[in-house]
Protein backbone atom coordinates (compact mmCIF):
# COMPACT_ATOMS: atom_id res chain seq x y z
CA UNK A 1 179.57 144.97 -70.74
CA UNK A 2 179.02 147.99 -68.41
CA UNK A 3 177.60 147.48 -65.39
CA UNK A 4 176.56 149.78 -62.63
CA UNK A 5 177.26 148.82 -58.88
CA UNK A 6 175.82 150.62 -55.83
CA UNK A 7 178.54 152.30 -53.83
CA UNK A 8 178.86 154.21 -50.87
CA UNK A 9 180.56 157.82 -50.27
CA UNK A 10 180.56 158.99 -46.84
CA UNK A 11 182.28 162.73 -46.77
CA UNK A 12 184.47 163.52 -43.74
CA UNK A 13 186.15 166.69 -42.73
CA UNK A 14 189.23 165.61 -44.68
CA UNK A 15 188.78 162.99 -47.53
CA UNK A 16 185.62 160.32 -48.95
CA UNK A 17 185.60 157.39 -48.02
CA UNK A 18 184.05 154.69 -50.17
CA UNK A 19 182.36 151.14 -49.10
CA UNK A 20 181.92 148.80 -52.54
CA UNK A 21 179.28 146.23 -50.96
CA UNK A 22 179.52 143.56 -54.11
CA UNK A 23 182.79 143.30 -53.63
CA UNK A 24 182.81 144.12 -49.75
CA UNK A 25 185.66 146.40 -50.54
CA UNK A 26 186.73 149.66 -49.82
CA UNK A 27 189.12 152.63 -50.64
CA UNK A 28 188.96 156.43 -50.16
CA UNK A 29 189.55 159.66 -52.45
CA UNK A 30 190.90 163.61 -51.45
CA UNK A 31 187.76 164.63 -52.68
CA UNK A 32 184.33 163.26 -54.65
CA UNK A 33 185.71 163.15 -57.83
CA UNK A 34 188.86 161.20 -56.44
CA UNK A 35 186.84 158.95 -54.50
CA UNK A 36 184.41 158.25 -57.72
CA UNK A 37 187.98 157.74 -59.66
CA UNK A 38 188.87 155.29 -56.78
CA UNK A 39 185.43 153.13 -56.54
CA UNK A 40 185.49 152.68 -60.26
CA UNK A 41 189.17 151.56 -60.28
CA UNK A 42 188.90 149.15 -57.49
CA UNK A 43 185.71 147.70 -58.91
CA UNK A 44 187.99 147.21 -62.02
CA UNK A 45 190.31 145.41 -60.28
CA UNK A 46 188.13 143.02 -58.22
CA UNK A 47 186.32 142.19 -61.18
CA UNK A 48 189.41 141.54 -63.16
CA UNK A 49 190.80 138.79 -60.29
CA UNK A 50 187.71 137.06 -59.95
CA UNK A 51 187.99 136.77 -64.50
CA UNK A 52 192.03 135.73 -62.87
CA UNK A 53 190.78 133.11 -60.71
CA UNK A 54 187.60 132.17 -62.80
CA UNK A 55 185.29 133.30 -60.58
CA UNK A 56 181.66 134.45 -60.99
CA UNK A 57 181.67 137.73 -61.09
CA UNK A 58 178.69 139.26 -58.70
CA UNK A 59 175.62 140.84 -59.56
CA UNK A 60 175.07 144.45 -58.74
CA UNK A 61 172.98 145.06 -55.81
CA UNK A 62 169.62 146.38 -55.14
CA UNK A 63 171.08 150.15 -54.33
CA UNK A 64 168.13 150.53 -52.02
CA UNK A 65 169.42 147.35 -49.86
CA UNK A 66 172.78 148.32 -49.65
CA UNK A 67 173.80 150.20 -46.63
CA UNK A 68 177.40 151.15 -44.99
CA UNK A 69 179.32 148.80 -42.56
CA UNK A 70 183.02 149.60 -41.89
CA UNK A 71 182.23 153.88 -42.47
CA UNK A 72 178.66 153.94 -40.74
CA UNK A 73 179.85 156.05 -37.87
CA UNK A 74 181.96 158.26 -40.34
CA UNK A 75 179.24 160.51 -41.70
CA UNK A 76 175.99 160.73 -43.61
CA UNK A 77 176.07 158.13 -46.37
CA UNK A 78 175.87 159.01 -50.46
CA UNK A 79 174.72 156.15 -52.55
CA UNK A 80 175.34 156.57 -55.83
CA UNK A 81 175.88 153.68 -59.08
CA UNK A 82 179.64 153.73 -60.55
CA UNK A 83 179.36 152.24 -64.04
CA UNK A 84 182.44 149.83 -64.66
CA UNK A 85 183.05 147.82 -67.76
CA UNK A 86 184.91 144.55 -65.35
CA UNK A 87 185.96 142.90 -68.82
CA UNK A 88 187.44 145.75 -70.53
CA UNK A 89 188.86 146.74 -67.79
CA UNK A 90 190.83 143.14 -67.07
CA UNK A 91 191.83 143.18 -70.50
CA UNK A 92 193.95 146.10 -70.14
CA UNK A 93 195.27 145.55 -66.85
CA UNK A 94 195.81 142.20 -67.66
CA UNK A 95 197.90 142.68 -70.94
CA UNK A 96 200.65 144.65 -69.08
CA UNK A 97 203.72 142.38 -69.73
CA UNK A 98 205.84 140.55 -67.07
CA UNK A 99 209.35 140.10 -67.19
CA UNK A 100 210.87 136.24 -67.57
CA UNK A 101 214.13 135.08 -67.42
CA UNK A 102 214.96 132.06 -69.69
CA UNK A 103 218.09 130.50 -70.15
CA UNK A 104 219.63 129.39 -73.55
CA UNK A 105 223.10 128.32 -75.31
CA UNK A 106 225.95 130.50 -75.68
CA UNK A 107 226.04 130.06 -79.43
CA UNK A 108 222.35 129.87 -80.07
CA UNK A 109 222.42 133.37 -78.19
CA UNK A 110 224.89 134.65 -80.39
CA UNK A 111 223.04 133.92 -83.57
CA UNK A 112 219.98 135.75 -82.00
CA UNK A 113 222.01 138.64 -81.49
CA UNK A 114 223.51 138.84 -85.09
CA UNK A 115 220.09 137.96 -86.47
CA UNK A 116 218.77 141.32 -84.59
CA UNK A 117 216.01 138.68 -83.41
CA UNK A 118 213.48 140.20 -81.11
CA UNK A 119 213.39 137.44 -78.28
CA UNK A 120 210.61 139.00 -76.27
CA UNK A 121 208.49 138.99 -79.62
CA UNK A 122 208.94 135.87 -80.82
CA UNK A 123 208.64 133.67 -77.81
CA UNK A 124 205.35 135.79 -76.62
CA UNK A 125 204.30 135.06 -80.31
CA UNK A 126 205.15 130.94 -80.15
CA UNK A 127 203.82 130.79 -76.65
CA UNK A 128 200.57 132.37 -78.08
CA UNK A 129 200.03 130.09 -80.53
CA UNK A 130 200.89 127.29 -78.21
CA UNK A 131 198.02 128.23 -76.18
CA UNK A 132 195.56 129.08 -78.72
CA UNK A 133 196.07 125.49 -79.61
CA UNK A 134 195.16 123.97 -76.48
């Protein structure tokens, strides 16, 4: 579901800096379009640890009640809404594959080997069904 959050952009002589009030985050960009790259992305990623950590994910703000806090002396504020689809987005960033070490017999490896059995594959596809059984 796509969701639009209010965000801040304050321009300074040399980059934009960015205040994410939902998430009381922020990040900056080389330029607007940067920036705009940069709010979406760490939106993303916020909303993607609180799905982690089973959190509720918060509500966007009223954009007329949001104001900037850590930038305020920076510059003239820019509030704008960043659309972000959170559940999308913590689907693919939390699909990327980690690596695991596992330890097995000699001759059970050997097997494997001659077999031309895809370890990786096959345990990701047992441990999958393990879990969709739970």
């Amino acid at each position: 579901m796509i969701r639009l959050y209010p965000v801040i952009f304050i321009k300074t002589k040399k980059e934009v800096l960015v205040e994410v009030p939902d998430f009381d985050v922020q990040t900056f960009g080389k330029d607007m379009k940067e920036a705009l790259y940069m709010a979406r992305d760490i939106i993303g990623l916020m909303g993607s640890e609180y799905i982690l950590e089973k959190k509720k994910i918060p509500a966007p703000s009223d954009i007329e009640k949001v104001n900037a806090k850590i930038f305020k002396k920076e510059g003239k504020p820019i509030k704008m809404f960043v659309d972000v689809d959170i559940e999308n987005y913590a689907l693919r960033e939390n699909n990327k594959t980690v690596r695991r070490n596992i330890s097995i017999p000699k001759w059970l490896d050997v097997k494997i080997r001659d077999m031309k059995i895809n370890v990786s594959k096959l345990l990701t596809e047992v441990l999958e069904q393990k879990v969709a059984a739970l």
